[in-house]
N, C-alpha and C. Protein backbone atom coordinates (compact mmCIF):
# COMPACT_ATOMS: atom_id res chain seq x y z
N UNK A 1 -12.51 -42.44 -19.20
CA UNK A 1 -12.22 -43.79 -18.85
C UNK A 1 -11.69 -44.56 -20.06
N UNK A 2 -11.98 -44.08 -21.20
CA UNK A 2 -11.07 -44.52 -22.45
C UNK A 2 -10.32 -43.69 -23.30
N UNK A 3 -9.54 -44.57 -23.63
CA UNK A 3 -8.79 -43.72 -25.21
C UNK A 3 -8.46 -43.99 -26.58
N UNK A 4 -9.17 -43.47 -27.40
CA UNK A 4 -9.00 -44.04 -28.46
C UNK A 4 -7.33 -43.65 -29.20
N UNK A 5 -7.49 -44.70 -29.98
CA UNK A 5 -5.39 -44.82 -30.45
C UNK A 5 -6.16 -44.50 -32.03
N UNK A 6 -5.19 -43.43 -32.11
CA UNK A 6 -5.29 -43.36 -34.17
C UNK A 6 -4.02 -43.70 -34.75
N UNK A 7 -4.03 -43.83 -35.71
CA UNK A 7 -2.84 -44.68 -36.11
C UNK A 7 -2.99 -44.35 -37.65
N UNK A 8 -1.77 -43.51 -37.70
CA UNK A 8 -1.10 -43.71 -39.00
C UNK A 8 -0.45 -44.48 -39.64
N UNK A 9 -1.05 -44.87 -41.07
CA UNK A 9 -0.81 -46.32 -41.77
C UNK A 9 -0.24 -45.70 -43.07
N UNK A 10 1.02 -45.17 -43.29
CA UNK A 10 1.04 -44.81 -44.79
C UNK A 10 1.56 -45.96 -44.96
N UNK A 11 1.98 -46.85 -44.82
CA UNK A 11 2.11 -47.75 -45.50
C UNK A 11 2.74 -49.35 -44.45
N UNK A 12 1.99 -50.19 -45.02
CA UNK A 12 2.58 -51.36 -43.71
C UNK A 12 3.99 -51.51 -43.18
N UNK A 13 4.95 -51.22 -44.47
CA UNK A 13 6.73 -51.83 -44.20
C UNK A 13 7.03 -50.05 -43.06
N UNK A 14 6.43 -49.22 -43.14
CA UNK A 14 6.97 -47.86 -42.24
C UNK A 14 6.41 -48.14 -40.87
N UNK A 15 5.11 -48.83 -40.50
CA UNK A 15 4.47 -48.77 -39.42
C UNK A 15 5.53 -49.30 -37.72
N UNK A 16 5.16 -48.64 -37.62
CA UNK A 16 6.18 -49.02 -35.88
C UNK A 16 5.47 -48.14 -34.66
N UNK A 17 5.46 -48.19 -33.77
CA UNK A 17 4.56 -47.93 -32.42
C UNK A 17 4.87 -46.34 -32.49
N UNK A 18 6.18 -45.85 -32.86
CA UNK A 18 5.98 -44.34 -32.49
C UNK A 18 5.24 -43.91 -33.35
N UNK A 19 4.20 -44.29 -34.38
CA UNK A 19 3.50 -43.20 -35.09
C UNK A 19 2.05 -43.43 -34.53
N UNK A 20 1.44 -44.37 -34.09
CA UNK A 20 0.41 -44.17 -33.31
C UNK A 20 0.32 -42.88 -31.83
N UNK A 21 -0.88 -42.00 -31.44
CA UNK A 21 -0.90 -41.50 -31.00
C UNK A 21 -2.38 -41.72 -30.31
N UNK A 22 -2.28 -40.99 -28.78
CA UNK A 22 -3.57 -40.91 -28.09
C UNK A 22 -3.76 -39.84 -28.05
N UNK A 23 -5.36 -40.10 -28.08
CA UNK A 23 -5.89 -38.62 -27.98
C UNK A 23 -7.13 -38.72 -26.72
N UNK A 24 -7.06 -37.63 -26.02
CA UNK A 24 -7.71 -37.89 -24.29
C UNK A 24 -9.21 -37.74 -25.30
N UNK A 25 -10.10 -38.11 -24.19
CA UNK A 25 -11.78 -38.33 -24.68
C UNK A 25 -12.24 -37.54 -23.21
N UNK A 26 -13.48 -36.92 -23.47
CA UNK A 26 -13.99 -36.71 -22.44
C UNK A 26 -14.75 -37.63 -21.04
N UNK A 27 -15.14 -37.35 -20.44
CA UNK A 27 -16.27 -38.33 -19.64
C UNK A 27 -17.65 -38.26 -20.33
N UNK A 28 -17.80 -39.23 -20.35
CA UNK A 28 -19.37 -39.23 -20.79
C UNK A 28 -20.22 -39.34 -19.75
N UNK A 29 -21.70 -38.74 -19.87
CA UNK A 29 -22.61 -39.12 -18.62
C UNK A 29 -22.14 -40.32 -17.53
N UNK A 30 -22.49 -41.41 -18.51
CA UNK A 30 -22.59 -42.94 -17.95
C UNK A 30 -20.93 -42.67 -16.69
N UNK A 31 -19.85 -41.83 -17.08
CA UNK A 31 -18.38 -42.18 -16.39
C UNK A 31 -19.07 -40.81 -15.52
N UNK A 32 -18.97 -40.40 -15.95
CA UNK A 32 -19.31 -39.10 -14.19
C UNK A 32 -20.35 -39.90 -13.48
N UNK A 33 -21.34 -40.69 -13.93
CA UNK A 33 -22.31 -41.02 -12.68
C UNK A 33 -21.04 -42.00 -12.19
N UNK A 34 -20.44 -42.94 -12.88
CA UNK A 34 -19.28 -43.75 -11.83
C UNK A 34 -18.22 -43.46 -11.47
N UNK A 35 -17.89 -41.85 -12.08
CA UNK A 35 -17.35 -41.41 -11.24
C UNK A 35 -17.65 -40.75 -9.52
N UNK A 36 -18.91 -40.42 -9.64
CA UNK A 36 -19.88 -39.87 -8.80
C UNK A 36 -19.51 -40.92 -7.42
N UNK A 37 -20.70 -42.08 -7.75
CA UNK A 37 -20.49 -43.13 -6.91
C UNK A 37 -18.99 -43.91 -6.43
N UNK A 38 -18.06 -43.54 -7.27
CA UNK A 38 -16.72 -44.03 -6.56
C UNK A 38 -16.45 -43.75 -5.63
N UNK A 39 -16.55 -42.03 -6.00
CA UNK A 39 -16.16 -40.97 -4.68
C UNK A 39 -16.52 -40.97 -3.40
N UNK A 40 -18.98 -40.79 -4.28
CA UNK A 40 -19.27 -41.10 -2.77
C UNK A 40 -19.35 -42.37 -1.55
N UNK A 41 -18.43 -43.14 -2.06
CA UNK A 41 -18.56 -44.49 -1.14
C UNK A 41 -17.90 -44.23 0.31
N UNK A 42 -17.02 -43.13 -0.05
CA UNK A 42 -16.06 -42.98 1.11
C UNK A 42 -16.17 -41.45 1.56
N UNK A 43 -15.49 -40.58 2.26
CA UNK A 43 -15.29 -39.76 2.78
C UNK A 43 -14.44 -38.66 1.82
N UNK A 44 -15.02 -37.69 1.07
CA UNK A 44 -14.03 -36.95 0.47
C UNK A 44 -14.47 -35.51 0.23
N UNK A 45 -13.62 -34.80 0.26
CA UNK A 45 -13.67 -33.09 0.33
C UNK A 45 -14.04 -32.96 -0.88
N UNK A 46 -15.05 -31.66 -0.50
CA UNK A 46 -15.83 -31.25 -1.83
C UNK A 46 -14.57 -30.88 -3.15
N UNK A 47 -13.74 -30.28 -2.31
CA UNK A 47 -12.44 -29.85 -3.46
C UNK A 47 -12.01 -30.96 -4.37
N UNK A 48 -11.59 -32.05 -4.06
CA UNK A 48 -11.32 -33.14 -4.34
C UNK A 48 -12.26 -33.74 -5.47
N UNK A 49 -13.81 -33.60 -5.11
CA UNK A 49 -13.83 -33.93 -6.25
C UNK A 49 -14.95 -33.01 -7.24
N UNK A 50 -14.33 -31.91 -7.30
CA UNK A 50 -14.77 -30.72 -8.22
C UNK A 50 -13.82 -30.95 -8.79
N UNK A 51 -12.31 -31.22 -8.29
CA UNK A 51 -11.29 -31.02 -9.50
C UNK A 51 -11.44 -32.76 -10.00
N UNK A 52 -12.01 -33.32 -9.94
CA UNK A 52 -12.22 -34.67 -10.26
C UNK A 52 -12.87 -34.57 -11.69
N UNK A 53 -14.31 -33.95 -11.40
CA UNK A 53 -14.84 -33.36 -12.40
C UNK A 53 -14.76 -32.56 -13.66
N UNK A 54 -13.66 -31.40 -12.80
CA UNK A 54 -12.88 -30.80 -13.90
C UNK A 54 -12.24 -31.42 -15.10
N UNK A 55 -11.68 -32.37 -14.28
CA UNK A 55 -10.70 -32.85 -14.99
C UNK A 55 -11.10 -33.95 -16.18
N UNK A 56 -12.56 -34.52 -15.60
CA UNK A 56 -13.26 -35.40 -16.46
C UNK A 56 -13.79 -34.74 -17.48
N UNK A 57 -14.20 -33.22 -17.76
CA UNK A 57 -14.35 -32.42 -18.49
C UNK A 57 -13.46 -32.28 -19.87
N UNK A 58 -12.17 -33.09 -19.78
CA UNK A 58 -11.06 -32.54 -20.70
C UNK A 58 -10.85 -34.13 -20.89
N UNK A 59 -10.67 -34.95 -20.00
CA UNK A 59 -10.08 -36.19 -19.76
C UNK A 59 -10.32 -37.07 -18.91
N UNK A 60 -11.35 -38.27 -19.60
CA UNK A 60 -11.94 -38.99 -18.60
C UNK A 60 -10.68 -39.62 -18.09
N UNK A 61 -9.88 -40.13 -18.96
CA UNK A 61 -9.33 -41.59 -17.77
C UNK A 61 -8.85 -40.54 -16.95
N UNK A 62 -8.03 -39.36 -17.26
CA UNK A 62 -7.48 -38.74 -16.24
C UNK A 62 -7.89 -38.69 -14.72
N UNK A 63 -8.91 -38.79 -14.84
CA UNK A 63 -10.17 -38.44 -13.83
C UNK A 63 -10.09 -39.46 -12.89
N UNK A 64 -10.04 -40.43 -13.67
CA UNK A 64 -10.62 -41.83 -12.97
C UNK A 64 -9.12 -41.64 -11.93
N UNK A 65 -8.04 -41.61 -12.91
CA UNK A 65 -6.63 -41.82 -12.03
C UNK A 65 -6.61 -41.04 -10.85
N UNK A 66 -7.05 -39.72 -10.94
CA UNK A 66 -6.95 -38.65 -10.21
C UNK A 66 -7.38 -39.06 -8.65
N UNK A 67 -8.95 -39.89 -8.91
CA UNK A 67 -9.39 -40.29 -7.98
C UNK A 67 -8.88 -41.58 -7.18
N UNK A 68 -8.58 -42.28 -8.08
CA UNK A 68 -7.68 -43.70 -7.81
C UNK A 68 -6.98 -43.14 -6.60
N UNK A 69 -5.81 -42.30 -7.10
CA UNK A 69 -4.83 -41.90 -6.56
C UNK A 69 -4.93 -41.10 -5.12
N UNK A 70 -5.67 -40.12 -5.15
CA UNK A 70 -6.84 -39.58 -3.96
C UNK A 70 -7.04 -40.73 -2.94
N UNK A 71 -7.84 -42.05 -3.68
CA UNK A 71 -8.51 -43.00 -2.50
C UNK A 71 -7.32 -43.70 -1.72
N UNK A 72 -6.37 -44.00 -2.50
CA UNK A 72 -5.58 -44.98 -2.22
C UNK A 72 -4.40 -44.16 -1.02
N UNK A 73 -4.25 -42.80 -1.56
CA UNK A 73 -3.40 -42.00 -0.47
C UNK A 73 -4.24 -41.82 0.87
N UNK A 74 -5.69 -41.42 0.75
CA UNK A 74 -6.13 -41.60 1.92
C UNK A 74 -6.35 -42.74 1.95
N UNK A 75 -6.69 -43.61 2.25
CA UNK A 75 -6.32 -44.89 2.87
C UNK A 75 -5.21 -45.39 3.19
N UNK A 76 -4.09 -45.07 2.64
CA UNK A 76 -2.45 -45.48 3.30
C UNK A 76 -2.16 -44.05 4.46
N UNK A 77 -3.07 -43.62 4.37
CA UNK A 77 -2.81 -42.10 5.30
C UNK A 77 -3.25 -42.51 6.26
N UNK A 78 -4.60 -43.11 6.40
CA UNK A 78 -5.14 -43.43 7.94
C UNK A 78 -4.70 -44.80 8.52
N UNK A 79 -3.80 -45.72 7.29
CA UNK A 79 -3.68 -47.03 7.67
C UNK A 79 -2.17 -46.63 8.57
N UNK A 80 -1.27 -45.24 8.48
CA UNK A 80 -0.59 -45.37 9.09
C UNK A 80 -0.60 -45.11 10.21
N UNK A 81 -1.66 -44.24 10.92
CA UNK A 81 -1.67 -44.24 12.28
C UNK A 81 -1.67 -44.97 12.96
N UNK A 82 -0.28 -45.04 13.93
CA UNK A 82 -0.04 -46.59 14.75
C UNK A 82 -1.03 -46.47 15.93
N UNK A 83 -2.17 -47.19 16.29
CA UNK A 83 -2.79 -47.18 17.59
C UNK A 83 -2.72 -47.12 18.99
N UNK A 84 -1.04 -47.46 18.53
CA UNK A 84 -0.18 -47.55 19.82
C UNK A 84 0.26 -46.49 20.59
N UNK A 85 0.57 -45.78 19.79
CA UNK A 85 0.95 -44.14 19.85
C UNK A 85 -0.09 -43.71 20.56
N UNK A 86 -1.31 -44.19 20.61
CA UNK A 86 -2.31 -42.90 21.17
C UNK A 86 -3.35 -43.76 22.71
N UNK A 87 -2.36 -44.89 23.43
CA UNK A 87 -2.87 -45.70 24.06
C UNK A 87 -2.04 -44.55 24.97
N UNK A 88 -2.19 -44.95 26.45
CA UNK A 88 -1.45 -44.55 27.60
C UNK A 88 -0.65 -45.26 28.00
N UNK A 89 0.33 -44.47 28.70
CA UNK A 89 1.49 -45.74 29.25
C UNK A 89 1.32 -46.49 30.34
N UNK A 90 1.45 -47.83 29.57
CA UNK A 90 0.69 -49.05 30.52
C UNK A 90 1.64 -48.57 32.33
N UNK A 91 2.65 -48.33 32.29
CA UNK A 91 3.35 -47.86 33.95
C UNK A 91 2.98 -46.30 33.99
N UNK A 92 3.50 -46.02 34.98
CA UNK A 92 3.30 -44.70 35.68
C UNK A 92 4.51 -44.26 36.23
N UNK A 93 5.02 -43.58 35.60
CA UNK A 93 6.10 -42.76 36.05
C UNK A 93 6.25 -41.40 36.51
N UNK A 94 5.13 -40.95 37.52
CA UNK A 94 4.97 -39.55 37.61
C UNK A 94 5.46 -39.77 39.31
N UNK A 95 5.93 -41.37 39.74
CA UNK A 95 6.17 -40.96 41.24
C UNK A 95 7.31 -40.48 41.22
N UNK A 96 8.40 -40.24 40.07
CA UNK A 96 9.54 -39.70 40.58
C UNK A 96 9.83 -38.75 41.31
């Protein structure tokens, strides 16, 4: 869930943004339990979030995104089912 920036300083007049670099951090306890509870608020496949985990293993924020990204696709996934589609047709056209 964080990243620390190191930053090379040889000297103030050289400094400019491309010499800073990130380096990924793991999850710590405290981010897997919120990662934990993010997940379980909603509905999600065990797969989903083993590789959640995985991934918090190497790279917390990664993790967090991973899941972000997960919640937000399912939820635009079920928000698209039109209701309409699955009503019956208000006429009857089988007297032809």
């Amino acid at each position: 869930m964080s990243k620390l920036l190191i930053e090379d300083n040889f000297d103030d007049n050289f400094y400019t943004s491309e010499w800073a670099e990130t380096v990924t951090v793991p999850a710590t306890d405290d981010d897997l339990l919120i990662l934990t509870q993010k997940l379980s608020n909603q509905f999600v496949p065990t797969k989903v979030f083993f590789q959640a985990v995985a991934i918090a293993a190497y790279d917390g924020a990664s993790a967090f995104r991973y899941a972000d990204n997960y919640l937000t696709s399912a939820k635009h996934k079920n928000r698209r089912k039109n209701p309409l589609l699955f009503r019956k047709p208000l006429t009857n056209f089988d007297y032809n």
